[in-house]
N, C-alpha and C. Protein backbone atom coordinates (compact mmCIF):
# COMPACT_ATOMS: atom_id res chain seq x y z
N UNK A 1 20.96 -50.19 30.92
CA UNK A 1 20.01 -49.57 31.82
C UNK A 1 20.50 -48.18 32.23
N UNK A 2 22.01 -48.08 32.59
CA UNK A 2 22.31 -46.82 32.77
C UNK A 2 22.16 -45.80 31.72
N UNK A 3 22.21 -46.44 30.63
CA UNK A 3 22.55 -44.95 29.22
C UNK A 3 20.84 -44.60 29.05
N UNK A 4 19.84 -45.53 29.44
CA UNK A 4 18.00 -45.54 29.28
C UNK A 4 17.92 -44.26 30.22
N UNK A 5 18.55 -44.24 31.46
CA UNK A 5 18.71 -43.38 33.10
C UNK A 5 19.36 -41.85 32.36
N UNK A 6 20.27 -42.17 31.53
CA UNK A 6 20.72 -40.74 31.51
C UNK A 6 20.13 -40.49 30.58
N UNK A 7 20.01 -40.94 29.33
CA UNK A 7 18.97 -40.11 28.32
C UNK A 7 17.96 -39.94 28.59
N UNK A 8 17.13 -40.31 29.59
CA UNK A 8 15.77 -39.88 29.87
C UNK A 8 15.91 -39.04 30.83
N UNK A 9 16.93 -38.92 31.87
CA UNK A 9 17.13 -37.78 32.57
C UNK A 9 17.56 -36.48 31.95
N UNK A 10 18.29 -36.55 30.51
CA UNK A 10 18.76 -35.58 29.86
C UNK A 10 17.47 -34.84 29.37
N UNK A 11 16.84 -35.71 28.91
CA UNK A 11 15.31 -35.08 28.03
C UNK A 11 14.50 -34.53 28.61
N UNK A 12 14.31 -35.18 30.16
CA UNK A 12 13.56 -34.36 31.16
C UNK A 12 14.21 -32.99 31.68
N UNK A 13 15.48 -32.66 31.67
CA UNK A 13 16.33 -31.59 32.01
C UNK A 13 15.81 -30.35 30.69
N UNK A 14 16.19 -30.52 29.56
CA UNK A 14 16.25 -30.06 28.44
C UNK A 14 14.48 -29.80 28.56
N UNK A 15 13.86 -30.74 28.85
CA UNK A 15 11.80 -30.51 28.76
C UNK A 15 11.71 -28.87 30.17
N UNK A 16 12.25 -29.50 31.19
CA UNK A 16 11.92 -28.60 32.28
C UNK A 16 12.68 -27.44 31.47
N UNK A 17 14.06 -27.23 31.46
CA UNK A 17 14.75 -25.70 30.63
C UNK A 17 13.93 -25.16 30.16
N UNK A 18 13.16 -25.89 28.95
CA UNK A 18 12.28 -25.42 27.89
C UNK A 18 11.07 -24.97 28.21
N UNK A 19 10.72 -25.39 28.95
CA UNK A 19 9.16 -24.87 29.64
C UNK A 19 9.28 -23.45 30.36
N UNK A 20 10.48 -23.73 31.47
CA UNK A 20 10.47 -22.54 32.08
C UNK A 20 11.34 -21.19 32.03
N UNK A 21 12.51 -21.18 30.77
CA UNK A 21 13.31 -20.08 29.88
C UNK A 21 12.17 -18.96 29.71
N UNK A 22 11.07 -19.66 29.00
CA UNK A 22 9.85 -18.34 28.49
C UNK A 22 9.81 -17.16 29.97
N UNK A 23 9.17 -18.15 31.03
CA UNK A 23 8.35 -17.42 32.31
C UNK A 23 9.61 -16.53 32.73
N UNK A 24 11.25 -16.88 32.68
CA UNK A 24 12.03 -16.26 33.83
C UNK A 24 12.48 -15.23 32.43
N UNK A 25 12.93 -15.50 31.41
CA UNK A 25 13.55 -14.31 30.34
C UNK A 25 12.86 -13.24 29.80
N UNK A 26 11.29 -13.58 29.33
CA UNK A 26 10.53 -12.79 28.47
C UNK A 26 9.94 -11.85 30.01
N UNK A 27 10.95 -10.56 30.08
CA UNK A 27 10.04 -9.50 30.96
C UNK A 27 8.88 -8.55 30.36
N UNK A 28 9.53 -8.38 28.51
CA UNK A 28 8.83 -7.41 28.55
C UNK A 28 7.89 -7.95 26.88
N UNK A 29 6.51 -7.44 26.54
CA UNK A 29 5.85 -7.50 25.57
C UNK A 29 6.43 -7.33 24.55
N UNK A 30 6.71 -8.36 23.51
CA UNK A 30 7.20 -7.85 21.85
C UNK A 30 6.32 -7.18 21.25
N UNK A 31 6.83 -6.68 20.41
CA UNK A 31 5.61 -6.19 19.57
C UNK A 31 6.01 -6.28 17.89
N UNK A 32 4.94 -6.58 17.28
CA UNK A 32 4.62 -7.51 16.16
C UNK A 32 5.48 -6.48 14.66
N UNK A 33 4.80 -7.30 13.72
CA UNK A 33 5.76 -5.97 12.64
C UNK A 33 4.30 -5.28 12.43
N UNK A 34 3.18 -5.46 12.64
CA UNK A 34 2.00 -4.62 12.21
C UNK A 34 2.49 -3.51 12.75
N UNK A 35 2.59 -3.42 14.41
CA UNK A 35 2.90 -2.29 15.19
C UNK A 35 4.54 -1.92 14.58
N UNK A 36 5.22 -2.39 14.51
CA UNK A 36 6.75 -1.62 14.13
C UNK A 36 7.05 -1.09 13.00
N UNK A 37 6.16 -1.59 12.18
CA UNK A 37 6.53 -1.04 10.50
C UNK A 37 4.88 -1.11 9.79
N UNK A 38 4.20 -1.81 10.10
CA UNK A 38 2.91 -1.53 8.90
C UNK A 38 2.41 -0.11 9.86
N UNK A 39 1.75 0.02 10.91
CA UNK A 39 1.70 1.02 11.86
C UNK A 39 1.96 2.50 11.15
N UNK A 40 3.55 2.30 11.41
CA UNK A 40 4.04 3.35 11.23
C UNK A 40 4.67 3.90 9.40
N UNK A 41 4.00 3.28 8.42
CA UNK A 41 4.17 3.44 7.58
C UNK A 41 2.57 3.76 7.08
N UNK A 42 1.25 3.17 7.59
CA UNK A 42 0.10 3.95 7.08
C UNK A 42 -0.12 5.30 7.96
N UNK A 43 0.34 5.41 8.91
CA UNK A 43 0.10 6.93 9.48
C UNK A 43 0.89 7.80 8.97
N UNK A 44 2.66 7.76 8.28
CA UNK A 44 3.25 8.38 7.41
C UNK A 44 2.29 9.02 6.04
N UNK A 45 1.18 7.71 6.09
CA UNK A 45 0.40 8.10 4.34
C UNK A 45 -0.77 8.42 4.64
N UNK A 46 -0.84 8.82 5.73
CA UNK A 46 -2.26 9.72 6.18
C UNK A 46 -3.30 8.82 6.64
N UNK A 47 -3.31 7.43 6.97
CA UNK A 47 -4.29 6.83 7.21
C UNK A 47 -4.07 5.70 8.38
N UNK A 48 -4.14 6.12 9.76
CA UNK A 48 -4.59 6.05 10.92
C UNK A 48 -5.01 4.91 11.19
N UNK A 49 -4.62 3.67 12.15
CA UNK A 49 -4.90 2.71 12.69
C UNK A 49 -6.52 2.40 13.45
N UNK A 50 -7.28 1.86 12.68
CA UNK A 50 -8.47 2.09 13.52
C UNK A 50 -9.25 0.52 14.13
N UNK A 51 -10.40 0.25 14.24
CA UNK A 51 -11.08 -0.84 15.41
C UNK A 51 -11.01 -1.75 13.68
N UNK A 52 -10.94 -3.05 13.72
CA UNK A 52 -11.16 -3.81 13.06
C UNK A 52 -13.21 -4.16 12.86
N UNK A 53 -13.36 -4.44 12.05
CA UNK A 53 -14.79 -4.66 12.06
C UNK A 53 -15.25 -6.14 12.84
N UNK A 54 -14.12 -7.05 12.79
CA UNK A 54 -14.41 -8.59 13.72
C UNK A 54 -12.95 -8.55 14.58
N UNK A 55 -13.27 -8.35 15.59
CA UNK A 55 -12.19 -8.23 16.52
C UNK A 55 -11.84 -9.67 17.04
N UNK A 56 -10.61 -10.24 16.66
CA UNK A 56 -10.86 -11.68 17.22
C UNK A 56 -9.70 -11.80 18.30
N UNK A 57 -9.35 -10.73 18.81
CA UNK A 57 -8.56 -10.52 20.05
C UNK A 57 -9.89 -10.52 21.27
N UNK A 58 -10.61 -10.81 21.19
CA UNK A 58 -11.59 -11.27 22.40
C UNK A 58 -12.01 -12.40 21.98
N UNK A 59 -11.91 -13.11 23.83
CA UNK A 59 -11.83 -14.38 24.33
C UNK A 59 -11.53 -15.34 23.02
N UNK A 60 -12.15 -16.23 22.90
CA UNK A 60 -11.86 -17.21 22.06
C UNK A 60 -12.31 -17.54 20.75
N UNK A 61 -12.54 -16.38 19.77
CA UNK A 61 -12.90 -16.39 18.84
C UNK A 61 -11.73 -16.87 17.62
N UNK A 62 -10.57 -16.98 18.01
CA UNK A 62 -9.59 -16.79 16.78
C UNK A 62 -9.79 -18.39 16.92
N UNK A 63 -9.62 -18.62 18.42
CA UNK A 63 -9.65 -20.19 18.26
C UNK A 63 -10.68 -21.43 17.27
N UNK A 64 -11.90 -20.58 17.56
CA UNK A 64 -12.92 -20.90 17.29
C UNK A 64 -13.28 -20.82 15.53
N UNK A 65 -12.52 -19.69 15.08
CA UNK A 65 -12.15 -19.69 13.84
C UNK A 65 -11.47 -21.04 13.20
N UNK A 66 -10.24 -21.37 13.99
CA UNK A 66 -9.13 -21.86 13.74
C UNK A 66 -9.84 -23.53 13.85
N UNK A 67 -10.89 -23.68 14.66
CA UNK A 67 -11.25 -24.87 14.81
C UNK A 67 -12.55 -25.08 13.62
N UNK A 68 -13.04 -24.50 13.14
CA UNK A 68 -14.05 -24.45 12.03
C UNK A 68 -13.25 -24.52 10.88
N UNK A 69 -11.89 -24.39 10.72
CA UNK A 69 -10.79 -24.05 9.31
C UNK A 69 -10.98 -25.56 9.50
N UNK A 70 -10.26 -25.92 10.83
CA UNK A 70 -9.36 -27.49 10.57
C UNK A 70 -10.65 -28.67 10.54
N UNK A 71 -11.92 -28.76 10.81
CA UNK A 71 -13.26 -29.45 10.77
C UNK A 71 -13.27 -29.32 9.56
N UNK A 72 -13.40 -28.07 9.01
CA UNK A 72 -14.16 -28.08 7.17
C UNK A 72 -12.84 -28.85 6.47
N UNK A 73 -11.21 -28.60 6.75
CA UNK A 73 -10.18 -29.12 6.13
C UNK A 73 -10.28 -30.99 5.89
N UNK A 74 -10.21 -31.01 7.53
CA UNK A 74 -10.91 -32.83 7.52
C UNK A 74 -11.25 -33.50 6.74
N UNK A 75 -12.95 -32.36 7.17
CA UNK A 75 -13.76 -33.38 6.40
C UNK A 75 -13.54 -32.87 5.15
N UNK A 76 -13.06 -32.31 4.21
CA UNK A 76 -12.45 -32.61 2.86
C UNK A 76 -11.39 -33.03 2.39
N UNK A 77 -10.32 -33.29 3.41
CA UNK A 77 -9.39 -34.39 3.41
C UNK A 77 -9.82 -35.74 3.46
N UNK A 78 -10.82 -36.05 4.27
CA UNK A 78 -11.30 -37.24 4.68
C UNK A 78 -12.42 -38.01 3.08
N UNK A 79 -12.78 -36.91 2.90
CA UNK A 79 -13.96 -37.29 1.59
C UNK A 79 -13.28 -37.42 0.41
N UNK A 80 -12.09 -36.55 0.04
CA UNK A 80 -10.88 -36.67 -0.98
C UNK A 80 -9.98 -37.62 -0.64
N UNK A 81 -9.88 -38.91 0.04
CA UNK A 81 -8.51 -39.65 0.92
C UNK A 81 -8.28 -40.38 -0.07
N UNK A 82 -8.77 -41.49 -0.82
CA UNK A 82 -8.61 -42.10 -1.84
C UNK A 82 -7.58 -41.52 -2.85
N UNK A 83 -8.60 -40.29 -3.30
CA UNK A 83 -7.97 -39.29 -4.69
C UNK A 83 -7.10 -39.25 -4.71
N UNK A 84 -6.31 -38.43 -3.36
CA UNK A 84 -5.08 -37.61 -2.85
C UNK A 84 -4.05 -38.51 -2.51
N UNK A 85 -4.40 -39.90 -2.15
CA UNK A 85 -3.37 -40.85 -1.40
C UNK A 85 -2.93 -41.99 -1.94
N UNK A 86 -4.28 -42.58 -2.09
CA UNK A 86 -4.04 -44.17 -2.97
C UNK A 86 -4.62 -44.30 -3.99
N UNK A 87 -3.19 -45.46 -4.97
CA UNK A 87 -2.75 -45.02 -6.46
C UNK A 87 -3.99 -45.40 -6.77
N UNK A 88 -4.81 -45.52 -7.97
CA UNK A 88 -5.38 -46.48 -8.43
C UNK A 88 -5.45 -47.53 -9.09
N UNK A 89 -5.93 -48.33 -8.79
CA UNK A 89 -6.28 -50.12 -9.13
C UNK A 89 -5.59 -50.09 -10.49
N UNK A 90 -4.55 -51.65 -10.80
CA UNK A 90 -4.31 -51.47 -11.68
C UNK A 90 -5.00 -52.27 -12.52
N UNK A 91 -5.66 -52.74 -13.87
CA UNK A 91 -6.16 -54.37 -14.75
C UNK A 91 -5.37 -54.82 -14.34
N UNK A 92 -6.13 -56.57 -14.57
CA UNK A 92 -5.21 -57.42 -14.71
C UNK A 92 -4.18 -57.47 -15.90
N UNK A 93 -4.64 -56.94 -16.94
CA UNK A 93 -3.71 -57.35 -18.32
C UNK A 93 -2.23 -56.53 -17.70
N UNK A 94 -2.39 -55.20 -16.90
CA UNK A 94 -1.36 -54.35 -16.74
C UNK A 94 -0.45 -55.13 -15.18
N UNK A 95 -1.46 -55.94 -14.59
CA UNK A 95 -0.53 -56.24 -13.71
C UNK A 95 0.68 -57.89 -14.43
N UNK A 96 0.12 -58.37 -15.20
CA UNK A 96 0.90 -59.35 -15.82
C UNK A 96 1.64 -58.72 -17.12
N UNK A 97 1.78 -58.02 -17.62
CA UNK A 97 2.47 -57.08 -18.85
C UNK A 97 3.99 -56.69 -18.00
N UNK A 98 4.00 -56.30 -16.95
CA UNK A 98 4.68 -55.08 -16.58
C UNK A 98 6.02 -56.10 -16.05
């Protein structure tokens, strides 16, 4: 009962660390390699960072993307499950041969 007490107190220690390291360390904005090197290597070649034609940095569109990927994935995981997973049936002659 005691070692149940400390490993679950350990995991909850290590859960709280982990949650709250981000909020107290990260002061300042990273910035991506688009901005540190793609950026600054098409304006070297004359061609200037401009508005994307589908901006999916507003509200919840990337999500919304991301949730139409994993629905269409599904349901063609789900309709392929057989194919992809389980073997197929063997005869009888092959299950008494073998």
């Amino acid at each position: 009962m005691k070692k149940i007490r400390s490993v679950s107190s350990t995991l909850f220690a290590i859960g709280l660390v982990t949650m709250l390291a981000p909020a107290v360390t990260c002061q300042a904005a990273w910035e991506g390699v688009d901005v540190n090197v793609v950026e600054k290597f098409a304006e070297k070649a004359g061609r200037p960072a401009r508005t994307p034609l589908i901006n999916t940095d507003q509200g919840d569109l990337l999500l919304f993307v991301f949730l139409l990927a994993g629905i269409t994935g599904g349901f063609i995981g789900g309709y392929l499950f057989r194919g992809l997973f389980v073997p197929p049936k063997r005869s009888r002659s092959e299950m008494f041969h073998d």
